[in-house]
Protein backbone atom coordinates (compact mmCIF):
# COMPACT_ATOMS: atom_id res chain seq x y z
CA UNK A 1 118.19 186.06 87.14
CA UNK A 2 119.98 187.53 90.34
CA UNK A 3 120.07 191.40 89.34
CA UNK A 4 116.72 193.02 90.18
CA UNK A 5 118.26 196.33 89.06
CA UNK A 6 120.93 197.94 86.83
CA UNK A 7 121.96 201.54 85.66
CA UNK A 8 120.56 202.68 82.46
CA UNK A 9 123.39 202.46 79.37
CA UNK A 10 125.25 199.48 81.05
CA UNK A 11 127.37 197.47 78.50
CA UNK A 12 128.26 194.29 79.60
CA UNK A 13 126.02 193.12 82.17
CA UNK A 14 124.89 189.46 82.12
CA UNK A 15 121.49 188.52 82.17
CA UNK A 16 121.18 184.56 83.20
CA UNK A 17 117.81 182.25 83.11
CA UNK A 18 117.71 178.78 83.96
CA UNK A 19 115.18 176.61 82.30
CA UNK A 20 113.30 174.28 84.83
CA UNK A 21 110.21 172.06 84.24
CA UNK A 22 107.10 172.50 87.15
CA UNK A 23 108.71 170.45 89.54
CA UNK A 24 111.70 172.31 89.57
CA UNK A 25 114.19 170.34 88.08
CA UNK A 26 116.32 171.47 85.06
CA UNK A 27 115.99 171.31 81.76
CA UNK A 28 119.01 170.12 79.49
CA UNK A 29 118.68 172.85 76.65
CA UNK A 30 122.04 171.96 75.21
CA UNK A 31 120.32 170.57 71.78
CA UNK A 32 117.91 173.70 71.88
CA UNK A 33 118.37 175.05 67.97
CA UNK A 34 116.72 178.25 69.24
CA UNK A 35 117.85 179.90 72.36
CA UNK A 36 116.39 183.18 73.19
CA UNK A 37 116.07 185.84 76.27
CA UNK A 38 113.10 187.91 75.52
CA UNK A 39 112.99 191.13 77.19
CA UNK A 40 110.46 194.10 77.32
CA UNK A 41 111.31 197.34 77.80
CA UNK A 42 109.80 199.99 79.93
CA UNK A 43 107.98 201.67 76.96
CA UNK A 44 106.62 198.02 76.08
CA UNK A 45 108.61 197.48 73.34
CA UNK A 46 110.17 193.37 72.76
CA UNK A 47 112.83 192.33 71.53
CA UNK A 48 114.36 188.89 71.50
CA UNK A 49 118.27 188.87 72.14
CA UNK A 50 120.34 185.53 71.24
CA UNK A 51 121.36 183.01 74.41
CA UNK A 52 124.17 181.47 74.72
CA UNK A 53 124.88 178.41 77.29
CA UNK A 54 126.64 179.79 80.41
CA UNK A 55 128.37 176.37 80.19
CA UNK A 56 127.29 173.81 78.01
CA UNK A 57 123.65 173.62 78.35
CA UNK A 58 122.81 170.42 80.46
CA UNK A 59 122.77 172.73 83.29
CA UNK A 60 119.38 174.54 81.90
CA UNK A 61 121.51 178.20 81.84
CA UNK A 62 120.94 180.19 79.20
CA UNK A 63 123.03 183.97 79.31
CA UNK A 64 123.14 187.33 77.17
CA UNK A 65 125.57 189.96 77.74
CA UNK A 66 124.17 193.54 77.10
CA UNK A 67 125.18 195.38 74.21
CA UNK A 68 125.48 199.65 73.67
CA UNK A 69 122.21 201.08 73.25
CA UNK A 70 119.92 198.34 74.59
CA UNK A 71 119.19 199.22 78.46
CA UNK A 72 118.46 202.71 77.28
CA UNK A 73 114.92 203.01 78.93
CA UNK A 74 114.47 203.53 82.52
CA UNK A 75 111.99 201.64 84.47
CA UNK A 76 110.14 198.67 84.47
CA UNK A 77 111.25 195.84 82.25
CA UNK A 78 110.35 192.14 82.13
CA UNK A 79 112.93 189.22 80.67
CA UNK A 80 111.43 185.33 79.94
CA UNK A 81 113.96 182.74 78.68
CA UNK A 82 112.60 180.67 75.83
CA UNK A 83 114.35 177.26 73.98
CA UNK A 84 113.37 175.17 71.34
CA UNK A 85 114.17 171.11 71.68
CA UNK A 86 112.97 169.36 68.63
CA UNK A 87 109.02 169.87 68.39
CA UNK A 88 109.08 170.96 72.00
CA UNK A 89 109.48 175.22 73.07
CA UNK A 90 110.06 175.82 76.56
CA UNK A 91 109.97 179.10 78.30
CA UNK A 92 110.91 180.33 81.83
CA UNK A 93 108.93 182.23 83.70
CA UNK A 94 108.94 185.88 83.37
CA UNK A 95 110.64 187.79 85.49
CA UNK A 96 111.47 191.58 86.45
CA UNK A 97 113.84 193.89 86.81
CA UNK A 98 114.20 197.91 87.00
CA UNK A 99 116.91 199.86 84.69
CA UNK A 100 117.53 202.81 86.73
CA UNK A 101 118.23 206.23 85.44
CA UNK A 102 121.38 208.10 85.61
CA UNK A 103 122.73 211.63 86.27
């Protein structure tokens, strides 16, 4: 994820994860049958938001694009990436990020 902030209300911002195992090397996710970036909002609320691959998946990059109404909480939030390969779920670590408040 490279943003480590963004303006409360913001439509169209990308949020990106890459899936890597614990040595640090990518995961292909492009036969994942569930790909999800889970976020948390300030007020502690979750909510899991459909991936998509930023290009075709063997590259571990998972993306959502913000939609109206969902960064509508200022502060604090936390995002985790999470896949499902066959029997096998994989999640990224979790990561944070503040949605800052406007005039």
């Amino acid at each position: 994820m490279a943003c480590t902030s963004v303006q409360k209300n913001n439509v169209g911002t990308v949020f990106r994860m890459t899936f890597k195992d614990c040595d640090a090397v990518v995961i292909d996710i492009s036969s994942a049958t569930t790909k999800e970036l889970i976020f948390e909002s300030a007020d502690g609320a979750r909510s899991a938001k459909a991936g998509v691959f930023a290009t075709n998946g063997t590259d571990g990059v998972l993306d959502y694009t913000t939609e109206a109404a969902f960064l509508n909480i200022a502060g604090t939030w936390s995002i985790q990436g999470h896949v499902v390969i066959g029997a096998q779920d994989f999640y990224t670590d979790i990561q944070q990020f503040t949605v800052i408040d406007n005039l």
